[in-house]
C-alpha atoms as a PDB file:
ATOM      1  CA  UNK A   1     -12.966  57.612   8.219  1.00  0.00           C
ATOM      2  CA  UNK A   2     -15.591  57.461   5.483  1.00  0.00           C
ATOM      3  CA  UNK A   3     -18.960  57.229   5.893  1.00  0.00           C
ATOM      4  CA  UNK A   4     -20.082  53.790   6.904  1.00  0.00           C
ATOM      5  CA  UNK A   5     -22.569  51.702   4.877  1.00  0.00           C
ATOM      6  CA  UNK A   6     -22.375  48.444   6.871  1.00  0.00           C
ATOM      7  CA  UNK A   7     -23.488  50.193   9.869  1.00  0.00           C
ATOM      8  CA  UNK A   8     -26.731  49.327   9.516  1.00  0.00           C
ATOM      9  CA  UNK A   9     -25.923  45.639   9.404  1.00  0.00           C
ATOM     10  CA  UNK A  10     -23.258  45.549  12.573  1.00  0.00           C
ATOM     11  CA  UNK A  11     -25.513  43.174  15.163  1.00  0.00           C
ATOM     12  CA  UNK A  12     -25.195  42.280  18.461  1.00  0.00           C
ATOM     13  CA  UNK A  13     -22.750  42.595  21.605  1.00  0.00           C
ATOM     14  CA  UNK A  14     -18.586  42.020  21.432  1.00  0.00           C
ATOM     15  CA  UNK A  15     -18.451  37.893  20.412  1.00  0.00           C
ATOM     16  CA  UNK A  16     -21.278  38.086  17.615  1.00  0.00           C
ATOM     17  CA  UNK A  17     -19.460  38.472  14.504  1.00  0.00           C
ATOM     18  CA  UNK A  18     -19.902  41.653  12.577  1.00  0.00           C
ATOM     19  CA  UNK A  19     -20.872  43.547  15.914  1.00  0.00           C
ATOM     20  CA  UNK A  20     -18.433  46.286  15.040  1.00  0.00           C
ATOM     21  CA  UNK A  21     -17.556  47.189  11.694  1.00  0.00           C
ATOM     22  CA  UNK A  22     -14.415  49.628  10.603  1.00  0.00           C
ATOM     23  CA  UNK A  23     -15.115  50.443   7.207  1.00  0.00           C
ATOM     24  CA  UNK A  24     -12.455  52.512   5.088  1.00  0.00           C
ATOM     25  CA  UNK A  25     -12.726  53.523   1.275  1.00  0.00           C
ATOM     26  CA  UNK A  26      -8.905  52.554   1.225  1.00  0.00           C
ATOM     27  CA  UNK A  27      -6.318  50.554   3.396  1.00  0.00           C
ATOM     28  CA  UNK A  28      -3.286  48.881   2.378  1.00  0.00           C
ATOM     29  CA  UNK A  29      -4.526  45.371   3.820  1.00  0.00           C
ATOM     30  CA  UNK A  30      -7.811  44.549   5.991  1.00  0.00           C
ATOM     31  CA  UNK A  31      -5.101  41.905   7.602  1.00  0.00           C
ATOM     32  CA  UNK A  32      -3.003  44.589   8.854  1.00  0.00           C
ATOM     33  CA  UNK A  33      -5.345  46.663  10.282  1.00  0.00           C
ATOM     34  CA  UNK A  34      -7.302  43.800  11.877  1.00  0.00           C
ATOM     35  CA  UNK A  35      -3.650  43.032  13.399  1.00  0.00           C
ATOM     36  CA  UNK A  36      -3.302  46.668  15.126  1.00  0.00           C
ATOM     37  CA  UNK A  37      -6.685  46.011  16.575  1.00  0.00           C
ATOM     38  CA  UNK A  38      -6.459  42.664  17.723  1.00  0.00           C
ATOM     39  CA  UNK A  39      -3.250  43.477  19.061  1.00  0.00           C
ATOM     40  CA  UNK A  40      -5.269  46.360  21.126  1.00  0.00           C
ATOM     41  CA  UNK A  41      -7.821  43.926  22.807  1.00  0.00           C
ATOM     42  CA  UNK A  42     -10.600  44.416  20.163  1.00  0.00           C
ATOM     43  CA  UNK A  43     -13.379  42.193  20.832  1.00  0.00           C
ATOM     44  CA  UNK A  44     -14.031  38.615  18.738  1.00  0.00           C
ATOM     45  CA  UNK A  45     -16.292  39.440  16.040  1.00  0.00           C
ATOM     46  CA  UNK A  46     -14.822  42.932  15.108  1.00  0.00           C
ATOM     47  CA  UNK A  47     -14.765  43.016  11.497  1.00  0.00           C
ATOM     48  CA  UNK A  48     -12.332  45.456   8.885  1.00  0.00           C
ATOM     49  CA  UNK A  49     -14.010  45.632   5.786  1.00  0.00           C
ATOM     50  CA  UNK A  50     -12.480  48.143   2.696  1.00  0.00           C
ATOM     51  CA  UNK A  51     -13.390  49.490  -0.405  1.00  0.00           C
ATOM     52  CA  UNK A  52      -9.923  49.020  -1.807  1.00  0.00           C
ATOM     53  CA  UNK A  53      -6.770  46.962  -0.474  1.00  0.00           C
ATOM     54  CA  UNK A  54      -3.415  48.748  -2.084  1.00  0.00           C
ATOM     55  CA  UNK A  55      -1.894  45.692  -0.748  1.00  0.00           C
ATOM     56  CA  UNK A  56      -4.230  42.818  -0.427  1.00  0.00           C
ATOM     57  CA  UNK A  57      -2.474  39.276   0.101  1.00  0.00           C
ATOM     58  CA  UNK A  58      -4.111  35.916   0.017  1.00  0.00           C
ATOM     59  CA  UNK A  59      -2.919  32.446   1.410  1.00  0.00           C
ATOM     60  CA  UNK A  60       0.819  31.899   0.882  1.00  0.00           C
ATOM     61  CA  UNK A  61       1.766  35.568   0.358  1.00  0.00           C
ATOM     62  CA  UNK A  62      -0.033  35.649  -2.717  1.00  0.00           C
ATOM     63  CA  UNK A  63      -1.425  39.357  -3.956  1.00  0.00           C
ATOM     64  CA  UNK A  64      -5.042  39.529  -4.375  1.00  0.00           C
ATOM     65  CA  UNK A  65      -6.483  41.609  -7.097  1.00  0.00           C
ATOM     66  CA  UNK A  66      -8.652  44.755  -5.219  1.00  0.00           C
ATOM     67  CA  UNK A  67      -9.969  46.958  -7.265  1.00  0.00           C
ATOM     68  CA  UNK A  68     -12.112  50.119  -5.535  1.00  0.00           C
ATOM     69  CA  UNK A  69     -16.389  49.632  -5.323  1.00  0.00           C
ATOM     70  CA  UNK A  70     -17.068  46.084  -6.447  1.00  0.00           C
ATOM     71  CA  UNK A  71     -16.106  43.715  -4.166  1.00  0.00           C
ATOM     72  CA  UNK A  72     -15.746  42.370  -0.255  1.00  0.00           C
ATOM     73  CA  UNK A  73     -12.788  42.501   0.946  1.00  0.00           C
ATOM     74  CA  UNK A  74     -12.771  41.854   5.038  1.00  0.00           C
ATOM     75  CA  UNK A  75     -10.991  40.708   7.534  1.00  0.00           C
ATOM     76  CA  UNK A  76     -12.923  39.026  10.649  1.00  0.00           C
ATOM     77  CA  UNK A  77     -11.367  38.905  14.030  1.00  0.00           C
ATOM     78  CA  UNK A  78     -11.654  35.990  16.160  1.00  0.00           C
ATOM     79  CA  UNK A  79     -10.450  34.708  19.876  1.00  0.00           C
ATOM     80  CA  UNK A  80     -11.327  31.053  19.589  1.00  0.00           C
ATOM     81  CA  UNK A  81      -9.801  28.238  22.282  1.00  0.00           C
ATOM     82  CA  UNK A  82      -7.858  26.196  20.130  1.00  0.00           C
ATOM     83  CA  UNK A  83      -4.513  25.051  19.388  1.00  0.00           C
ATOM     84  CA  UNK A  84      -2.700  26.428  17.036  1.00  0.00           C
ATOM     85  CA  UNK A  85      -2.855  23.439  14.786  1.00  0.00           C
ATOM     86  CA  UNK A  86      -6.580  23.837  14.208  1.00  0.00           C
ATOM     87  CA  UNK A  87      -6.316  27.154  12.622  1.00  0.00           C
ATOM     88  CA  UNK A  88      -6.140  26.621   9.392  1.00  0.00           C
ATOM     89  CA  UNK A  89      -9.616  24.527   9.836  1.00  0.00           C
ATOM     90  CA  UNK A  90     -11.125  27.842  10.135  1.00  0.00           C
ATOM     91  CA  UNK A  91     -10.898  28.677   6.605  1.00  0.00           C
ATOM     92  CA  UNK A  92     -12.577  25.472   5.961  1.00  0.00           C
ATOM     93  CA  UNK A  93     -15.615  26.568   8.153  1.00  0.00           C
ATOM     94  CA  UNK A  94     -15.601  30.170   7.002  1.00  0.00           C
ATOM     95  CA  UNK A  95     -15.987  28.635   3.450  1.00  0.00           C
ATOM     96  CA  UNK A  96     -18.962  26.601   3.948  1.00  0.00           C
ATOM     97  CA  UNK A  97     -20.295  30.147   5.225  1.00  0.00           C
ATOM     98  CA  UNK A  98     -19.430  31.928   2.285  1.00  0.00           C
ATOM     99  CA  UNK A  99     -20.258  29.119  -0.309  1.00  0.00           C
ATOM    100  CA  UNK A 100     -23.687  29.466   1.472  1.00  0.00           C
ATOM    101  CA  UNK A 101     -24.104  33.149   1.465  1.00  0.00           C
ATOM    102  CA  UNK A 102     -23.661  33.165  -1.939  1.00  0.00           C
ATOM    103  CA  UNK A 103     -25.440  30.108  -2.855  1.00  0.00           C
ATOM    104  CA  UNK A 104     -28.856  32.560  -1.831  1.00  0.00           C
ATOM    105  CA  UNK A 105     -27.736  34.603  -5.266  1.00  0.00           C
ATOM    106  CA  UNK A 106     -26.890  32.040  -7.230  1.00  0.00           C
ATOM    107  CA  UNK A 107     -28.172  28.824  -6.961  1.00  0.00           C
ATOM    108  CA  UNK A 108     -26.466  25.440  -8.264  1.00  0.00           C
ATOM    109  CA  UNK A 109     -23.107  26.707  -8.949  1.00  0.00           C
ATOM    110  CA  UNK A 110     -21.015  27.224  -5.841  1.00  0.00           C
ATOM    111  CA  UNK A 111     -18.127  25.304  -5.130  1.00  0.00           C
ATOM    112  CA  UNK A 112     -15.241  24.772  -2.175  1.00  0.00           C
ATOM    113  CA  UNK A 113     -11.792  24.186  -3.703  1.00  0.00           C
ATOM    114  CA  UNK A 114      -9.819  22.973  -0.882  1.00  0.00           C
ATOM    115  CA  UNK A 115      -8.363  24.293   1.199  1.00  0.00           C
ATOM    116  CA  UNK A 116      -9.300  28.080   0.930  1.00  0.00           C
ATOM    117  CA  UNK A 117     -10.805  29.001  -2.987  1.00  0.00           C
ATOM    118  CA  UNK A 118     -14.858  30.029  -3.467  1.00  0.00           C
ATOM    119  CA  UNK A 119     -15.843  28.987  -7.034  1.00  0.00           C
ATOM    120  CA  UNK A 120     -18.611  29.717  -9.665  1.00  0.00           C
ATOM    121  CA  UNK A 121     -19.029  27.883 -12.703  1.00  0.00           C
ATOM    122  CA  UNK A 122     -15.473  26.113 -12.318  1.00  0.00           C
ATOM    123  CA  UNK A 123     -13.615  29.571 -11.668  1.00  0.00           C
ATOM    124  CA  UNK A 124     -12.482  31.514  -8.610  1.00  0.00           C
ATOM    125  CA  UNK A 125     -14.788  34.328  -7.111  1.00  0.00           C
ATOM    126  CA  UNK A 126     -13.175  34.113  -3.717  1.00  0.00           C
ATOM    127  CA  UNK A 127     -10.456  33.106  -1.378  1.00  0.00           C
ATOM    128  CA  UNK A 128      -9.771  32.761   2.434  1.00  0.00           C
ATOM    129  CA  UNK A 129      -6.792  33.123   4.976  1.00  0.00           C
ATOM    130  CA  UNK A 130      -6.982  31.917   8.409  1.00  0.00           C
ATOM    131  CA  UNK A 131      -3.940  33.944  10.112  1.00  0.00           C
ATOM    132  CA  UNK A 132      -2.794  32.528  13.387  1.00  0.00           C
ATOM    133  CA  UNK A 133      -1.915  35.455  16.136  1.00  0.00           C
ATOM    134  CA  UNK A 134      -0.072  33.914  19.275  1.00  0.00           C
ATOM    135  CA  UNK A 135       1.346  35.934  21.980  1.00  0.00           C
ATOM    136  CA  UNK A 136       4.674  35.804  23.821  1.00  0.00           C
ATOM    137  CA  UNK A 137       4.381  31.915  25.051  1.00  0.00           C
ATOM    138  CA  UNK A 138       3.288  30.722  21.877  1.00  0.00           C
ATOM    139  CA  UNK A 139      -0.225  30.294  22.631  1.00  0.00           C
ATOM    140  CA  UNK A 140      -3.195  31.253  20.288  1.00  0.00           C
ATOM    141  CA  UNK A 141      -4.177  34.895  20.834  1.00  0.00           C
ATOM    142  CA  UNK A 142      -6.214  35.688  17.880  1.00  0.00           C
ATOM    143  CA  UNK A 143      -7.221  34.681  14.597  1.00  0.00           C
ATOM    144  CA  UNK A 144      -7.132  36.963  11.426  1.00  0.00           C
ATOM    145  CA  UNK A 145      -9.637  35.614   9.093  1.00  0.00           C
ATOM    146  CA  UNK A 146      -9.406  37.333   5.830  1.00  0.00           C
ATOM    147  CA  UNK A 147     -12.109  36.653   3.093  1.00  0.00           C
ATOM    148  CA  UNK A 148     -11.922  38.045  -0.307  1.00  0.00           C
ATOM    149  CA  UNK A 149     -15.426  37.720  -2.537  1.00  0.00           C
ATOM    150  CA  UNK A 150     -15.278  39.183  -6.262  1.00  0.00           C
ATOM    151  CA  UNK A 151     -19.039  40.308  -6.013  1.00  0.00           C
ATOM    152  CA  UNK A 152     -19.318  43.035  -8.887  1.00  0.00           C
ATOM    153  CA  UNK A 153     -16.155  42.768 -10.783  1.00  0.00           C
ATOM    154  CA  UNK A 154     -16.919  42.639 -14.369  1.00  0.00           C
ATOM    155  CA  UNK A 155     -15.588  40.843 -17.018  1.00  0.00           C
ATOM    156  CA  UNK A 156     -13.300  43.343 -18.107  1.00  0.00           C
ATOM    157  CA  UNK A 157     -12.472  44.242 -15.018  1.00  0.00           C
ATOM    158  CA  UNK A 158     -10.752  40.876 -14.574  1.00  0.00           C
ATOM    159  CA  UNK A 159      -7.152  40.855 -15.410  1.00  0.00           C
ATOM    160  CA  UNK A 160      -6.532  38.993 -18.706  1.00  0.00           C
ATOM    161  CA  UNK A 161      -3.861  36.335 -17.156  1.00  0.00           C
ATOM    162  CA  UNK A 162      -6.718  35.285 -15.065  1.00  0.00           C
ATOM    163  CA  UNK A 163      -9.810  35.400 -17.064  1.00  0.00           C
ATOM    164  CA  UNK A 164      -9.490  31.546 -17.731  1.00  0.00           C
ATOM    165  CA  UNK A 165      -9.515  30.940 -13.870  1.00  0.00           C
ATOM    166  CA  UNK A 166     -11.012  33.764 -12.048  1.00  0.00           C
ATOM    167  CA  UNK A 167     -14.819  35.167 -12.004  1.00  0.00           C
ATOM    168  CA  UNK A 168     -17.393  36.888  -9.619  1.00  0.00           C
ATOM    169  CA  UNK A 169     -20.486  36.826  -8.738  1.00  0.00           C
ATOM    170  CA  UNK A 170     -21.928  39.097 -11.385  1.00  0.00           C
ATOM    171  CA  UNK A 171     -20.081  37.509 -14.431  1.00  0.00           C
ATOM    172  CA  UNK A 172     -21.531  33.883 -12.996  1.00  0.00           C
ATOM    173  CA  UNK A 173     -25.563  35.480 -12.630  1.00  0.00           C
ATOM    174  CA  UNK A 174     -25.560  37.957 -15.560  1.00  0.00           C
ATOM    175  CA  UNK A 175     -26.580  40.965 -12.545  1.00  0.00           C
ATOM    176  CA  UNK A 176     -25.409  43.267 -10.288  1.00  0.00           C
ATOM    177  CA  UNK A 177     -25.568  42.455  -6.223  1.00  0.00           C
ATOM    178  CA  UNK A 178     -26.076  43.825  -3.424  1.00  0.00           C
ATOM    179  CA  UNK A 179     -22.759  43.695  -1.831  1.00  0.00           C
ATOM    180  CA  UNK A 180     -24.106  44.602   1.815  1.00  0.00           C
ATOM    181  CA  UNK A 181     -26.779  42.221   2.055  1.00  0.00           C
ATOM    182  CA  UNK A 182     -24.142  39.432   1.131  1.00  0.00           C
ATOM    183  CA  UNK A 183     -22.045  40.767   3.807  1.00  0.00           C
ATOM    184  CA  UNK A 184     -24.620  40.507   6.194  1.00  0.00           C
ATOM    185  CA  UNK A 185     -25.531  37.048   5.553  1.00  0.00           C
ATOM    186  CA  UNK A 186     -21.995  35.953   5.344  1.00  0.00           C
ATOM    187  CA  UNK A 187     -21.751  37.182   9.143  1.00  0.00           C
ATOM    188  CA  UNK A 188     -24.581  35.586  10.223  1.00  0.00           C
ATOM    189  CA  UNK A 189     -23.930  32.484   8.652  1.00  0.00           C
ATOM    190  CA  UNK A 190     -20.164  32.506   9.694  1.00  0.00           C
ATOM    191  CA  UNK A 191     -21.541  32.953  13.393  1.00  0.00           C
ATOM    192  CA  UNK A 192     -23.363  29.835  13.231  1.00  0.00           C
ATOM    193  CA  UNK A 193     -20.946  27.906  11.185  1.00  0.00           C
ATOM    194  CA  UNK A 194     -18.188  28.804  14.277  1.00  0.00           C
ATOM    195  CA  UNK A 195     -20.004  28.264  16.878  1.00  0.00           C
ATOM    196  CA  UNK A 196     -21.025  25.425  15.699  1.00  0.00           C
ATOM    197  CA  UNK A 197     -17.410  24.045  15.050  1.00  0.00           C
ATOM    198  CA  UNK A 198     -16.284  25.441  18.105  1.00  0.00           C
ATOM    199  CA  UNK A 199     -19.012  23.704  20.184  1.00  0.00           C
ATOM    200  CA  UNK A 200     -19.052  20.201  18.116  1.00  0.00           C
ATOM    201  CA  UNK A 201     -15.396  20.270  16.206  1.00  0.00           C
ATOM    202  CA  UNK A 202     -15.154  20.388  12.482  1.00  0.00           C
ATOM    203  CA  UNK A 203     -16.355  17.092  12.132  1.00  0.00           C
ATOM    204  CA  UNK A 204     -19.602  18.686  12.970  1.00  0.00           C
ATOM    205  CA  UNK A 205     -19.832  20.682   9.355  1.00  0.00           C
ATOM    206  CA  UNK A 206     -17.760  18.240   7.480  1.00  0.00           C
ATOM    207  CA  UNK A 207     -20.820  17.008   5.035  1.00  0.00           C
ATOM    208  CA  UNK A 208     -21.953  21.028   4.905  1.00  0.00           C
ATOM    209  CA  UNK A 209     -18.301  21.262   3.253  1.00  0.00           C
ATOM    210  CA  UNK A 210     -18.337  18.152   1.291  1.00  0.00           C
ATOM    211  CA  UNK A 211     -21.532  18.932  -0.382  1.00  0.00           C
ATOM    212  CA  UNK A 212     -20.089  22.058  -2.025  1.00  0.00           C
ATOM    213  CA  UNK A 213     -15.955  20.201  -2.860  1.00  0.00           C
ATOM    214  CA  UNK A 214     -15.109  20.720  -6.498  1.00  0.00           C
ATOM    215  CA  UNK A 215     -12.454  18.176  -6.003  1.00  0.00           C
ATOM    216  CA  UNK A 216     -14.155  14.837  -4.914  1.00  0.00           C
ATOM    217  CA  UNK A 217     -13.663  12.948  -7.480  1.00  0.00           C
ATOM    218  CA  UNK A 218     -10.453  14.598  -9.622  1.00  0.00           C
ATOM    219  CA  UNK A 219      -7.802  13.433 -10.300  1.00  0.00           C
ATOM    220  CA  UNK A 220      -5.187  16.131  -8.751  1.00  0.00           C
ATOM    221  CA  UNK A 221      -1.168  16.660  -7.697  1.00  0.00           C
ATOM    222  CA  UNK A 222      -0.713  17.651  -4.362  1.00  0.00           C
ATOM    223  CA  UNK A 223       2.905  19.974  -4.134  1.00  0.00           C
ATOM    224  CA  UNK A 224       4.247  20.042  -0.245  1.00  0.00           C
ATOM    225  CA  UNK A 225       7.818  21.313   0.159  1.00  0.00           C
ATOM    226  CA  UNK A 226       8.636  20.088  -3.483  1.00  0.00           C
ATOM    227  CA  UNK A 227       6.990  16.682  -2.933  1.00  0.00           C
ATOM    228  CA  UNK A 228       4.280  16.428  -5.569  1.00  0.00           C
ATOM    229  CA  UNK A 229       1.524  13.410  -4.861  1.00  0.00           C
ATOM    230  CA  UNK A 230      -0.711  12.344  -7.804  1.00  0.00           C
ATOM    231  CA  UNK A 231      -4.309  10.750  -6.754  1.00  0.00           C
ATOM    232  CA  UNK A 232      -7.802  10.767  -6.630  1.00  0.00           C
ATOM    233  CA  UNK A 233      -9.233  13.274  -4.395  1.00  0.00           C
ATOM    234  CA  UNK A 234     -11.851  11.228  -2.114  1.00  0.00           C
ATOM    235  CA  UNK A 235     -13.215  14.354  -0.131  1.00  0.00           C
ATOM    236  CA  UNK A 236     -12.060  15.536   3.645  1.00  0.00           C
ATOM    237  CA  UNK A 237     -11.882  13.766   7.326  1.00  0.00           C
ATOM    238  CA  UNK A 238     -13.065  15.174  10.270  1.00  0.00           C
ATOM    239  CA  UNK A 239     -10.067  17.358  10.852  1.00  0.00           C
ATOM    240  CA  UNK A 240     -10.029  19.074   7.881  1.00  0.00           C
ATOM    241  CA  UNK A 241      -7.569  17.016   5.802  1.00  0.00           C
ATOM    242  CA  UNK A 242      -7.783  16.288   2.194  1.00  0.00           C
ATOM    243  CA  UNK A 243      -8.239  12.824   1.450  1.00  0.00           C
ATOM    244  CA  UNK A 244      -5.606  11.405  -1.400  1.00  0.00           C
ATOM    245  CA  UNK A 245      -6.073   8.176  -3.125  1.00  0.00           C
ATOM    246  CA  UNK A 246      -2.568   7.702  -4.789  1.00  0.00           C
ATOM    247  CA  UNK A 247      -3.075   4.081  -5.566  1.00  0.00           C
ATOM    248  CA  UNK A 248      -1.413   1.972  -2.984  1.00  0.00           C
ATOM    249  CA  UNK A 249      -3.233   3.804   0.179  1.00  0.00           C
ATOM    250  CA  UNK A 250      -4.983   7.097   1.024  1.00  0.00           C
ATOM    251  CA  UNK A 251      -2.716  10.104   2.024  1.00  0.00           C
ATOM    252  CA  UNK A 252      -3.758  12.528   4.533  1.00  0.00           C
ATOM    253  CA  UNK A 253      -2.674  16.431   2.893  1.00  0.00           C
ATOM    254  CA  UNK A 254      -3.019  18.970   5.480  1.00  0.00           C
ATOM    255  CA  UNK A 255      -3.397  22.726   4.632  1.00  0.00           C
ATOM    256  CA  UNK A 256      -0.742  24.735   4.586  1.00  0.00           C
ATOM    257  CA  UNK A 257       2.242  25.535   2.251  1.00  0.00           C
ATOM    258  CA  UNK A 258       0.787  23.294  -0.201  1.00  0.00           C
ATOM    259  CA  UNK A 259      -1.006  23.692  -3.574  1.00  0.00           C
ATOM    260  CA  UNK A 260      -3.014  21.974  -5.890  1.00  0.00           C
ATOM    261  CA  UNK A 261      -2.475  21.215  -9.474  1.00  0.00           C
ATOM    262  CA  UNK A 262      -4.713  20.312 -12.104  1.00  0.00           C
ATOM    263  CA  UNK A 263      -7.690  21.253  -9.953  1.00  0.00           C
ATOM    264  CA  UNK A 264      -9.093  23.573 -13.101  1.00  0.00           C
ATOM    265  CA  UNK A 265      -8.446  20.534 -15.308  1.00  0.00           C
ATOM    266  CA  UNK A 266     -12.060  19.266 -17.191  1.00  0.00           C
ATOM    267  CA  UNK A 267     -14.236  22.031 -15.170  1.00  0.00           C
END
């Protein structure tokens, strides 16, 4: 294994996240690895963090684009006591943490697209995946938490077919940042954020998330097993659920195999 550069910021005893880092210049996914280690009793709060995914994957099997030096790419392990229905409200909290860690670099333009998608200026710079582990009775064992943050990509760097929709952090401030400072305040913020949930529920961030949705207000299609529901977003409950005026009454969307259409409409 490479040298590691986040050393310096791993912090704390097993529980804390980012109190043990594994840091590789190249893995096929930080989800995979994170699997094999969770699977071997590594402690909550173990983090995977690589240079370069060969296979990165986002929410719904989607590839992520992971090019070598520029970026986070990471993969958080954590052991929380829930049920296996309030997993995917962990992306929700992890994005709050994220949309705050970079909020320090760049001020005034972060955004939450529900359920999972960090935005700058209208475009992507990052997405989460909250991966539910359960063992042989079909109880929660682990969660994989996978965030992906385009920190130093540059504009050219960005595929064309997603120039319109994607960005990072340096094409939204004009500079270069310091990818391991970021890191380190996305742990510590993440660390609050959870405990926080875990010890008050989500309800207990909900208006840290809603002050950051790029959806309140939009006008959006909601697609759920081929069922696609037109309305005005009107923000999140305390569970986590996207909030659907469609006219006639307010629809409850929860995340999971569902997408959002026309959310990059007017931005």
């Amino acid at each position: 294994m490479p040298q590691n550069p986040y050393l310096g910021i791993e912090r704390g005893a097993p529980g804390r996240i980012g109190w043990r880092i594994h840091y590789f210049d190249e893995i096929d996914s930080t989800q995979e690895f994170a699997r094999e280690l969770a699977a071997n009793g590594a402690a909550e709060g173990t983090v995977v963090i690589a240079e370069r995914q060969s296979a990165g994957r986002g929410r719904m099997g989607r590839t992520w684009h992971s090019p070598a030096g520029v970026n986070l790419y990471t993969t958080i392990i954590l052991r929380p006591k829930i049920s296996l229905a309030e997993v995917s409200r962990l992306s929700l909290v992890a994005g709050v943490a994220a949309a705050e860690a970079l909020e320090r670099e760049a001020p005034g333009i972060v955004a939450l697209k529900w359920p999972n998608d960090v935005w700058l200026r209208g475009r992507k710079t990052g997405g989460i995946i909250a991966e539910a582990v359960s063992d042989s009775h079909q109880q929660l064992s682990s969660v994989l938490l996978g965030i992906g943050i385009n920190i130093n990509l540059t504009a050219d760097e960005i595929p064309p077919e997603l120039r319109d929709k994607a960005t990072s952090l340096r094409v939204a401030t004009g500079h270069a940042c310091d990818r391991i400072a970021i890191a380190d305040s996305l742990f510590s913020l993440l660390d609050s954020r959870y405990m926080e949930t875990l010890n008050g529920g989500f309800d207990s961030i909900r208006a840290a998330w809603e002050r950051y949705s790029a959806l309140t207000g939009k006008r959006v299609s909601i697609v759920d097993g081929g069922v696609r529901k037109t309305g005005v977003v009107k923000g999140i409950d305390g569970d986590g659920a996207l909030l659907l005026d469609i006219g006639n009454s307010l629809e409850r969307i929860v995340a999971g195999e569902v997408s959002v259409e026309g959310a990059y409409d007017n931005m």
